[in-house]
Every structure is written in C-alpha cells, then in structure tokens.
N, C-alpha and C. Protein backbone atom coordinates (compact mmCIF):
# COMPACT_ATOMS: atom_id res chain seq x y z
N UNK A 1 54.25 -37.73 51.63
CA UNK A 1 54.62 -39.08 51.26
C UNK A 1 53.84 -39.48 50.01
N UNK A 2 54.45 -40.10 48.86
CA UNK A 2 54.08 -40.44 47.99
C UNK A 2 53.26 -41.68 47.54
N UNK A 3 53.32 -42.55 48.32
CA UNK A 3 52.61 -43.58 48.88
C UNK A 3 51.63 -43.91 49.79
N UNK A 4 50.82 -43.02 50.08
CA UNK A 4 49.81 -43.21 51.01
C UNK A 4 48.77 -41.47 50.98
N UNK A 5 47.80 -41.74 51.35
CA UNK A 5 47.31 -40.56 51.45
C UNK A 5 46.20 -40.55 53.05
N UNK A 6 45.75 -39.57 53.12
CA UNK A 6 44.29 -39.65 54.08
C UNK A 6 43.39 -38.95 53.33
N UNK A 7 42.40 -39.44 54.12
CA UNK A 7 41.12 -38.91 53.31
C UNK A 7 40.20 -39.30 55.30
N UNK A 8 39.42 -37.81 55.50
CA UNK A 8 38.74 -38.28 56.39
C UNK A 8 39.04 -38.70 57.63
N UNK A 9 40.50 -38.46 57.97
CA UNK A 9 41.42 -39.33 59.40
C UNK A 9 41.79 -40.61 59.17
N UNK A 10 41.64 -40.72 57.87
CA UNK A 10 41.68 -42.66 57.66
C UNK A 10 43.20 -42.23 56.70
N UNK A 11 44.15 -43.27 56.97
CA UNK A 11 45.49 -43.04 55.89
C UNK A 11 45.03 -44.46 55.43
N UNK A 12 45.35 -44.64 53.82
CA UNK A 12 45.54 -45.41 52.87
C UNK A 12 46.45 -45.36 52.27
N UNK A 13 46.93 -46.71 51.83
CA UNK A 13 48.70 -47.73 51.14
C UNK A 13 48.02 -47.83 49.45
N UNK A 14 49.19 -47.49 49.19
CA UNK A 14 49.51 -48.08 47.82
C UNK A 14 49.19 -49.51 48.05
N UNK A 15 48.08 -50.10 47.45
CA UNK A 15 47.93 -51.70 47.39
C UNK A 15 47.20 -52.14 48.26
N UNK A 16 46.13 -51.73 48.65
CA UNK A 16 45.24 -51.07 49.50
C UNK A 16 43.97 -51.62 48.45
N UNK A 17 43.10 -52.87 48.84
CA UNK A 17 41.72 -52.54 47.92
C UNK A 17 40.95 -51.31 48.81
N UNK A 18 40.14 -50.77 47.74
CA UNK A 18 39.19 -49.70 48.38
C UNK A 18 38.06 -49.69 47.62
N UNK A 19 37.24 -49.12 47.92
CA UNK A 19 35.94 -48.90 48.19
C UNK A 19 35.59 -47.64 48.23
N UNK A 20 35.41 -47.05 46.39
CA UNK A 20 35.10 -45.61 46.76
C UNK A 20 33.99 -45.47 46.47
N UNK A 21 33.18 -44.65 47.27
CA UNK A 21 31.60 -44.48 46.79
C UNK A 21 31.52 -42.58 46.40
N UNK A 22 30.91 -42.75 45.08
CA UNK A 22 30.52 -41.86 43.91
C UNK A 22 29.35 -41.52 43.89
N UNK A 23 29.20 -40.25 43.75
CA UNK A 23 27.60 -39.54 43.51
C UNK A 23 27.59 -39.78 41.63
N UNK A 24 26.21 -40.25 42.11
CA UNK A 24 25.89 -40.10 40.08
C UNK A 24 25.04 -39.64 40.21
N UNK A 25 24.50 -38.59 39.36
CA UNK A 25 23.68 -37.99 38.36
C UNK A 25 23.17 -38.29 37.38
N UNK A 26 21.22 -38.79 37.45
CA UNK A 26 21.04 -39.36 36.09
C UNK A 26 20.00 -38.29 35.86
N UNK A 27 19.84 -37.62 35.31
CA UNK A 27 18.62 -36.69 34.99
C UNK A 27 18.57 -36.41 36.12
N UNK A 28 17.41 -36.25 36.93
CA UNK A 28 17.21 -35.17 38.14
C UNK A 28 17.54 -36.59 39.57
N UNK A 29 17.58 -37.76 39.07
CA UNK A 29 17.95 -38.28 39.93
C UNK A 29 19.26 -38.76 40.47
N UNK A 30 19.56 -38.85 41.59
CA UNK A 30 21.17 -39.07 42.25
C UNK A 30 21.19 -40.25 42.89
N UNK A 31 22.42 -40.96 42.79
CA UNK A 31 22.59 -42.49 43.38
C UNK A 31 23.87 -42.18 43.89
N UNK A 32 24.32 -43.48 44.61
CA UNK A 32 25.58 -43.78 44.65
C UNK A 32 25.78 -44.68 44.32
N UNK A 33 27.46 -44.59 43.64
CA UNK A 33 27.76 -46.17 42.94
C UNK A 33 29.52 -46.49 43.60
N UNK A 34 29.52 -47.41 43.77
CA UNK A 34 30.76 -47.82 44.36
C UNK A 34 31.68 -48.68 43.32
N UNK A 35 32.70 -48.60 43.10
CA UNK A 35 34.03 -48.62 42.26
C UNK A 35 34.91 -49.36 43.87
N UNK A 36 35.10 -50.34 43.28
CA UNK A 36 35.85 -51.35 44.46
C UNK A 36 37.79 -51.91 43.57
N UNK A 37 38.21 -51.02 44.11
CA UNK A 37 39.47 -52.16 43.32
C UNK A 37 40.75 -51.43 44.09
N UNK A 38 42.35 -51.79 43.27
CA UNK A 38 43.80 -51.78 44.06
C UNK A 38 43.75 -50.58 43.92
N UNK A 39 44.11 -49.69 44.72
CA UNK A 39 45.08 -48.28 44.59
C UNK A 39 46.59 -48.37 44.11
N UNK A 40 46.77 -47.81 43.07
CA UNK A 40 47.32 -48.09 42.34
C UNK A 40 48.61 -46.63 42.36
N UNK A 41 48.31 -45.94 42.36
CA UNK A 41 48.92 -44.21 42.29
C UNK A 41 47.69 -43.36 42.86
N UNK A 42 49.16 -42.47 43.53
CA UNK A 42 48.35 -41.18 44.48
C UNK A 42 49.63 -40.25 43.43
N UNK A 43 48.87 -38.88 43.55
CA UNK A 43 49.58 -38.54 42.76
C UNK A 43 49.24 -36.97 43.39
N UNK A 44 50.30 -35.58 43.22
CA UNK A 44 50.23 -34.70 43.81
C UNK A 44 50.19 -34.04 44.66
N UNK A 45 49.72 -33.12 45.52
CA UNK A 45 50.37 -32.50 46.57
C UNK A 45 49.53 -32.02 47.09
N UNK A 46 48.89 -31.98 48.58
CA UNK A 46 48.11 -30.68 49.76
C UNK A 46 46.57 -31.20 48.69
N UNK A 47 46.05 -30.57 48.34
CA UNK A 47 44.85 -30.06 47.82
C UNK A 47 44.67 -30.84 46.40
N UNK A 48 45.36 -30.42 45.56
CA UNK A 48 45.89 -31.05 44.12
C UNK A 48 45.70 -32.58 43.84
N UNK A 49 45.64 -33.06 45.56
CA UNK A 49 46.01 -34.73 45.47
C UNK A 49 45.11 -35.91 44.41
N UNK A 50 45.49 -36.51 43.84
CA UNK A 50 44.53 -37.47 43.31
C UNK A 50 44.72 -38.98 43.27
N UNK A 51 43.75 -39.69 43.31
CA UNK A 51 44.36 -41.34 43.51
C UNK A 51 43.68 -41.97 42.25
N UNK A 52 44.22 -43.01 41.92
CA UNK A 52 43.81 -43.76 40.73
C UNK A 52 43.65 -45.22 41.43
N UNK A 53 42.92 -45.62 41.02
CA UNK A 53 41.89 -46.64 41.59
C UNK A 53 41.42 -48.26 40.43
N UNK A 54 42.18 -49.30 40.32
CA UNK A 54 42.18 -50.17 38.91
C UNK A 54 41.35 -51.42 39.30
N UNK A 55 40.46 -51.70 38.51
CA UNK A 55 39.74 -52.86 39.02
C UNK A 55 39.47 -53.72 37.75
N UNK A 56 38.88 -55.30 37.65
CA UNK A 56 38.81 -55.88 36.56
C UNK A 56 37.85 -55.66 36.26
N UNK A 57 37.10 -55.56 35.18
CA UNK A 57 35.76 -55.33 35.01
C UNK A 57 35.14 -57.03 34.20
N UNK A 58 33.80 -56.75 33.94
CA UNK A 58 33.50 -58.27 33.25
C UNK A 58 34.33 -58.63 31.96
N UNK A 59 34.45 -59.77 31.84
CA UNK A 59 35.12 -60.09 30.77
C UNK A 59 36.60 -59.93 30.65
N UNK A 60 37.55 -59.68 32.29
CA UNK A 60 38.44 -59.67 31.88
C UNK A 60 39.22 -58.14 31.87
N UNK A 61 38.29 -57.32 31.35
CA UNK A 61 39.11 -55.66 31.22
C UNK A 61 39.34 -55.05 32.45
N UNK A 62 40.32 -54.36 32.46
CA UNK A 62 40.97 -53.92 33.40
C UNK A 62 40.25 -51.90 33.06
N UNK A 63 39.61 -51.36 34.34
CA UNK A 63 39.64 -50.14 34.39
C UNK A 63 39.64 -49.60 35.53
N UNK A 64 40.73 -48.31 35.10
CA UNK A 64 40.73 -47.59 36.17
C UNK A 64 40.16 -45.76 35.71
N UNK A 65 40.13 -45.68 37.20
CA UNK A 65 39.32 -44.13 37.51
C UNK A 65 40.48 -43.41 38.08
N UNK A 66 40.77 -41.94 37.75
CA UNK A 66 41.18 -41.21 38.54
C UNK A 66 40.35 -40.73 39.30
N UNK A 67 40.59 -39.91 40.55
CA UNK A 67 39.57 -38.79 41.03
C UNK A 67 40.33 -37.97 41.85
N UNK A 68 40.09 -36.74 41.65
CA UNK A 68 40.66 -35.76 42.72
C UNK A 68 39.98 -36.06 44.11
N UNK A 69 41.13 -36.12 45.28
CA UNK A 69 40.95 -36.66 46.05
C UNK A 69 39.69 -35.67 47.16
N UNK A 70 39.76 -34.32 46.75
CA UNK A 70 38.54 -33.58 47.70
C UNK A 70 37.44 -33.09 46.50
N UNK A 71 36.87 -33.99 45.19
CA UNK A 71 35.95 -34.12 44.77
C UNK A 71 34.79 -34.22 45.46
N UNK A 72 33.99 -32.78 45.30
CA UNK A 72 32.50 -33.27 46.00
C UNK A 72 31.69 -34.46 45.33
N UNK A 73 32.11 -35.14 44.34
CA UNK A 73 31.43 -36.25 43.88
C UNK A 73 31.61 -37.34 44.66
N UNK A 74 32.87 -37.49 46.14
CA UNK A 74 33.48 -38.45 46.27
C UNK A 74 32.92 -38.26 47.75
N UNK A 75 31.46 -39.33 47.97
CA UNK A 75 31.08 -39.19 49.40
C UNK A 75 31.81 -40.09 50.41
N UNK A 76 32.63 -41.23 50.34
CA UNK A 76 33.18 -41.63 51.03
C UNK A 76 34.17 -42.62 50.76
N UNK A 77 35.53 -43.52 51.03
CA UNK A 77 36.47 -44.25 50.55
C UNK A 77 36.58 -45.09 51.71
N UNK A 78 36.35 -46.22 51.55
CA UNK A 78 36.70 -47.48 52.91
C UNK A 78 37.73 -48.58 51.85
N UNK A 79 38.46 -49.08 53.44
CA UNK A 79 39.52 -49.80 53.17
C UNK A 79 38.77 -51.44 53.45
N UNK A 80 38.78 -52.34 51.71
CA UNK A 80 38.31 -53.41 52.09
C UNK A 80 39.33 -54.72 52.81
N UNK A 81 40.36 -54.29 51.56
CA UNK A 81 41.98 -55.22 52.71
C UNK A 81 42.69 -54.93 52.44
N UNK A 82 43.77 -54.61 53.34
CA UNK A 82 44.66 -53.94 53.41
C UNK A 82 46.11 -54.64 52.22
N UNK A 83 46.76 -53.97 52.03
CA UNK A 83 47.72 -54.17 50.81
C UNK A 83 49.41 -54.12 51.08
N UNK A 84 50.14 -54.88 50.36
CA UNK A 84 51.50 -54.43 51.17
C UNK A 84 52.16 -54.22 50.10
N UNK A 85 52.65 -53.15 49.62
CA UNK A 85 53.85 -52.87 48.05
C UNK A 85 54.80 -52.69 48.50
N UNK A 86 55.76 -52.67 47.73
CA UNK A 86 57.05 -52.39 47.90
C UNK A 86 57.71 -50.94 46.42
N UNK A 87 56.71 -50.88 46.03
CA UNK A 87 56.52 -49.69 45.22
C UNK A 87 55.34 -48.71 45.42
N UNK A 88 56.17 -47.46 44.47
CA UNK A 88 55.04 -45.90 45.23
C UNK A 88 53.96 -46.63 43.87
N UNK A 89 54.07 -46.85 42.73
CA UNK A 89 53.17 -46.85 41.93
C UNK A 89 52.91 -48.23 40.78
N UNK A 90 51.94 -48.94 40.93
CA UNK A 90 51.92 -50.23 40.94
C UNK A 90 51.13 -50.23 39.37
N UNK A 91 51.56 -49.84 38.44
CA UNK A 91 51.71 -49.29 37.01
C UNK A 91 52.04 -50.79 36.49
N UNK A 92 52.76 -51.61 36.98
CA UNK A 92 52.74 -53.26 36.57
C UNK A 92 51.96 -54.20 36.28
N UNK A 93 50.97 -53.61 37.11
CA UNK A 93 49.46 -54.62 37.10
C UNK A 93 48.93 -54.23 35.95
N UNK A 94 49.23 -53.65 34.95
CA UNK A 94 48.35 -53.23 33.70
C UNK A 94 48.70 -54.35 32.58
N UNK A 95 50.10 -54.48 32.76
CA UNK A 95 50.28 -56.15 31.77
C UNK A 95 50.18 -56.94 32.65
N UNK A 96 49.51 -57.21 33.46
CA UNK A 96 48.67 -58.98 34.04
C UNK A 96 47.37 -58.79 33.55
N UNK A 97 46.92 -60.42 33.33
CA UNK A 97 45.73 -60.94 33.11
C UNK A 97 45.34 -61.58 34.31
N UNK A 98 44.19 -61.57 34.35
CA UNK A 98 42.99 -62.34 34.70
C UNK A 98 43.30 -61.86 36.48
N UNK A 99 43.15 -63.12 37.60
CA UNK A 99 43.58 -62.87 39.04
C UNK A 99 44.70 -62.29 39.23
N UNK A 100 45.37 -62.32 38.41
CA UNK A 100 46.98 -61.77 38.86
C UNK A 100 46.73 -60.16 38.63
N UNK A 101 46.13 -59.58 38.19
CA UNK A 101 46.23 -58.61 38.08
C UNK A 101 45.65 -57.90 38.74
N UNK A 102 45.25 -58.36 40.01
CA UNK A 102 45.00 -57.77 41.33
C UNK A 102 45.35 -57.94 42.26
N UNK A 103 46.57 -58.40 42.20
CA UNK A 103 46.85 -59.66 43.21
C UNK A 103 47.80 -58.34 43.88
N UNK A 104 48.02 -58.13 45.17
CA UNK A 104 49.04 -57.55 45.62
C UNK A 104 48.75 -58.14 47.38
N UNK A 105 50.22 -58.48 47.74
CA UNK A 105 50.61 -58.80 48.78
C UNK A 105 49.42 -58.62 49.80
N UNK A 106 49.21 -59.71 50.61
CA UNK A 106 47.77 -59.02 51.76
C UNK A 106 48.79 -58.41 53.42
N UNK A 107 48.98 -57.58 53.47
CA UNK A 107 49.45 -57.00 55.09
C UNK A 107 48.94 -57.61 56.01
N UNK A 108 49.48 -58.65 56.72
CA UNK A 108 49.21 -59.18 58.07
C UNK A 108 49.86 -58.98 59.07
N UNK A 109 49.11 -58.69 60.56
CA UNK A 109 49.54 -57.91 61.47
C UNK A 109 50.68 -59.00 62.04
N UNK A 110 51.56 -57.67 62.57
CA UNK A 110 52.66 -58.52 62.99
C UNK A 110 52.90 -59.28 64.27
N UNK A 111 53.82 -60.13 64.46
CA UNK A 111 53.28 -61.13 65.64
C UNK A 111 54.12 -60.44 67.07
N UNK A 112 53.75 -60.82 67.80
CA UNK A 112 54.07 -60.43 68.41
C UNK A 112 56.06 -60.93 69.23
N UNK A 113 56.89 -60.15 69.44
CA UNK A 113 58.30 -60.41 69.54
C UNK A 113 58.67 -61.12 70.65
N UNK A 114 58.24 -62.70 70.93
CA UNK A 114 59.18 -63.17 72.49
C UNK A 114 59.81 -63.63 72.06
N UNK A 115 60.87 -63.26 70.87
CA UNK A 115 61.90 -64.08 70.46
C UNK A 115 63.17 -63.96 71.46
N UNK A 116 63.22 -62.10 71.84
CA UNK A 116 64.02 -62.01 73.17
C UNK A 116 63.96 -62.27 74.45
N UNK A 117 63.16 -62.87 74.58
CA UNK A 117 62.85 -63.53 76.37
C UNK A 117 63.34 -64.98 76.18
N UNK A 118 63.14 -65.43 74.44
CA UNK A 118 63.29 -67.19 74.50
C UNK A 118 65.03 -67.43 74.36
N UNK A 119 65.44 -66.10 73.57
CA UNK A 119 67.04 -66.48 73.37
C UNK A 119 67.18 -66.11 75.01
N UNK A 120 67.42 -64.75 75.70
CA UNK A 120 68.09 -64.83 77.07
C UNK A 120 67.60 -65.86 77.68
N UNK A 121 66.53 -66.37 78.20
CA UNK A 121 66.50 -67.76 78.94
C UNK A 121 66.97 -68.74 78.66
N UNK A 122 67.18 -69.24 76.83
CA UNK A 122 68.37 -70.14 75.98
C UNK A 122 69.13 -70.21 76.91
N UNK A 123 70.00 -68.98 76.64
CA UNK A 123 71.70 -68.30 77.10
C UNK A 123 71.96 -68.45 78.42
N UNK A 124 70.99 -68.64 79.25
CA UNK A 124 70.93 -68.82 80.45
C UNK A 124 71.13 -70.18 80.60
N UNK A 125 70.63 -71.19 80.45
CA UNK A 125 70.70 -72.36 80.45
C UNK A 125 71.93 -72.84 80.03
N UNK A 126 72.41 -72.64 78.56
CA UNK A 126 73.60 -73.28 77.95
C UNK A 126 74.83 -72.49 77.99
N UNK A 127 75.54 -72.66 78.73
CA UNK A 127 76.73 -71.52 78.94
C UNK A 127 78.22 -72.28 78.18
N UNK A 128 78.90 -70.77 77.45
CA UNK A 128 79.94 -71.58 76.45
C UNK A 128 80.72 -72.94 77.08
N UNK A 129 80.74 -72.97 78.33
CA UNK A 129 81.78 -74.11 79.05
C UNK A 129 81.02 -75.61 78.51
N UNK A 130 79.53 -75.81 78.15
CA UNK A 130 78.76 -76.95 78.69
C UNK A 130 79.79 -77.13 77.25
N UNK A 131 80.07 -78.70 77.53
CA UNK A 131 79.74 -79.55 75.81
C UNK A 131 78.61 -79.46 75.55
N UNK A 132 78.48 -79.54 74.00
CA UNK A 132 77.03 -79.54 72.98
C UNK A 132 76.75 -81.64 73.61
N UNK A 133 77.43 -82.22 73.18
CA UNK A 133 77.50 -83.63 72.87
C UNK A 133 78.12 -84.15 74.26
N UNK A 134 78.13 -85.88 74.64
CA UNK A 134 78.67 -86.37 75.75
C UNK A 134 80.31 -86.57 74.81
N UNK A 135 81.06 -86.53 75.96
CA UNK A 135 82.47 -86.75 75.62
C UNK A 135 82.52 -88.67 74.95
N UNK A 136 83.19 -88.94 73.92
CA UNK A 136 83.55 -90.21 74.02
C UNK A 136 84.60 -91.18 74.88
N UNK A 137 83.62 -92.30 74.99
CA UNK A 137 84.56 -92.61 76.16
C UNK A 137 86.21 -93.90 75.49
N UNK A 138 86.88 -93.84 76.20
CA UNK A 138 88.09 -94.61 75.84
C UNK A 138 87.48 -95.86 75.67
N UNK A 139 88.07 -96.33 74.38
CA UNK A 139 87.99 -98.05 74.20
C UNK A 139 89.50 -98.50 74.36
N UNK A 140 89.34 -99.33 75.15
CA UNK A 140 90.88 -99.97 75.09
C UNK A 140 90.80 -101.50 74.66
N UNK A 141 92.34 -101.32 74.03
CA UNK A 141 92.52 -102.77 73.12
C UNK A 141 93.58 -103.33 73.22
N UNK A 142 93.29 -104.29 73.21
CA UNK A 142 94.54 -105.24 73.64
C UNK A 142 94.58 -106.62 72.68
C-alpha cells in the first residue's frame, strides 16, 4: 500500500504528524535529535521503502527530510496525531504558508452506530396506516 507504512509493528497514514528520532554525530560525540512534522510521501517497496517527513521551520520555511525507512540512523518514529488524507502524497502543502501548511484533517475515532436500534424501534412505533397529522374536522355552514 502506498499510503501507509510500518515501522516496528506500528502502521503509519499519510498525514500522520510524527516524531522521528535521529542519531547525530558530532565529532566523537552522539545525540539524538528529533524532526517532528506531516508525513507527507512513502515511497518504494519491501526494504527500498522511504518516507519524507515536512515541517515548518523558524521563520516560516518549510523543510523536509527524506530517510530510508530501515536507516540505522533512525532509532525510533512515534505517532504525535493522527492524520486523515484523502491522497497517497500530500505534495500540496509545499505552496501553503504559514499554519495552513500543516494543516491536515485530524482522524477522530468513530462513534459508535445505534442509529439501527433507533430507526427499528422508530418503525415500530409509527406504522404506514397511522396519520402523520390529526384529520380536519368538518365546519359546517349555514
């Protein structure tokens, strides 16, 4: 699927903020640094896979990172909120400015369905014979 990947037993959405944490290398010393923004494109196949990752930076600029997705640089990826697209690759957000250009749909869980217990008990009650309304009654004139 072109839209989602796993990493770790965890599956991730196109539109998906994340949270990838990066090994750096500064001279003999190693950190981690975390890169927080939309998933934007997954791209490739089995092994090959890679995700691109777009966030605003100060001032406004927009950058993104690729990374191959089984990079030993790449110690771990958490999902900060979940995302809802309606596209595999969200390549649009590059001409928005400012908030909008992170903005993608938030996925909220769905509610739960007693819409079919409330119509059959409806249907139960109002059967085609009832009138909706009281009948009018005769005025007579003389």
């Amino acid at each position: 699927m072109a839209n989602s990947l796993f990493y770790q037993k965890k599956r991730f959405h196109i539109g998906d903020t994340l949270a990838v944490y990066q090994k750096v290398t500064e001279g003999d010393k190693e950190r981690t640094q975390i890169f927080e923004g939309v998933l934007i494109a997954v791209s490739g196949k089995e092994l090959n896979k890679s995700l691109t990752v777009r966030k605003i930076a100060v001032g406004g600029i927009g950058v993104e990172r690729i990374w191959p997705l089984f990079s030993p640089h790449i110690t771990a990826i958490k999902r900060v909120k979940k995302g809802h697209a309606r596209r595999a690759k969200l390549y649009y957000l590059r001409g928005r400015l400012g908030s909008k250009a992170t903005k993608v749909k938030e996925k909220t869980p769905a509610k739960e369905t007693t819409v079919h217990k409330s119509k059959a008990s409806h249907a139960k009650k109002v059967s085609p014979r009832t009138p909706s309304r009281k009948p009018r009654q005769k005025v007579s004139r003389k």
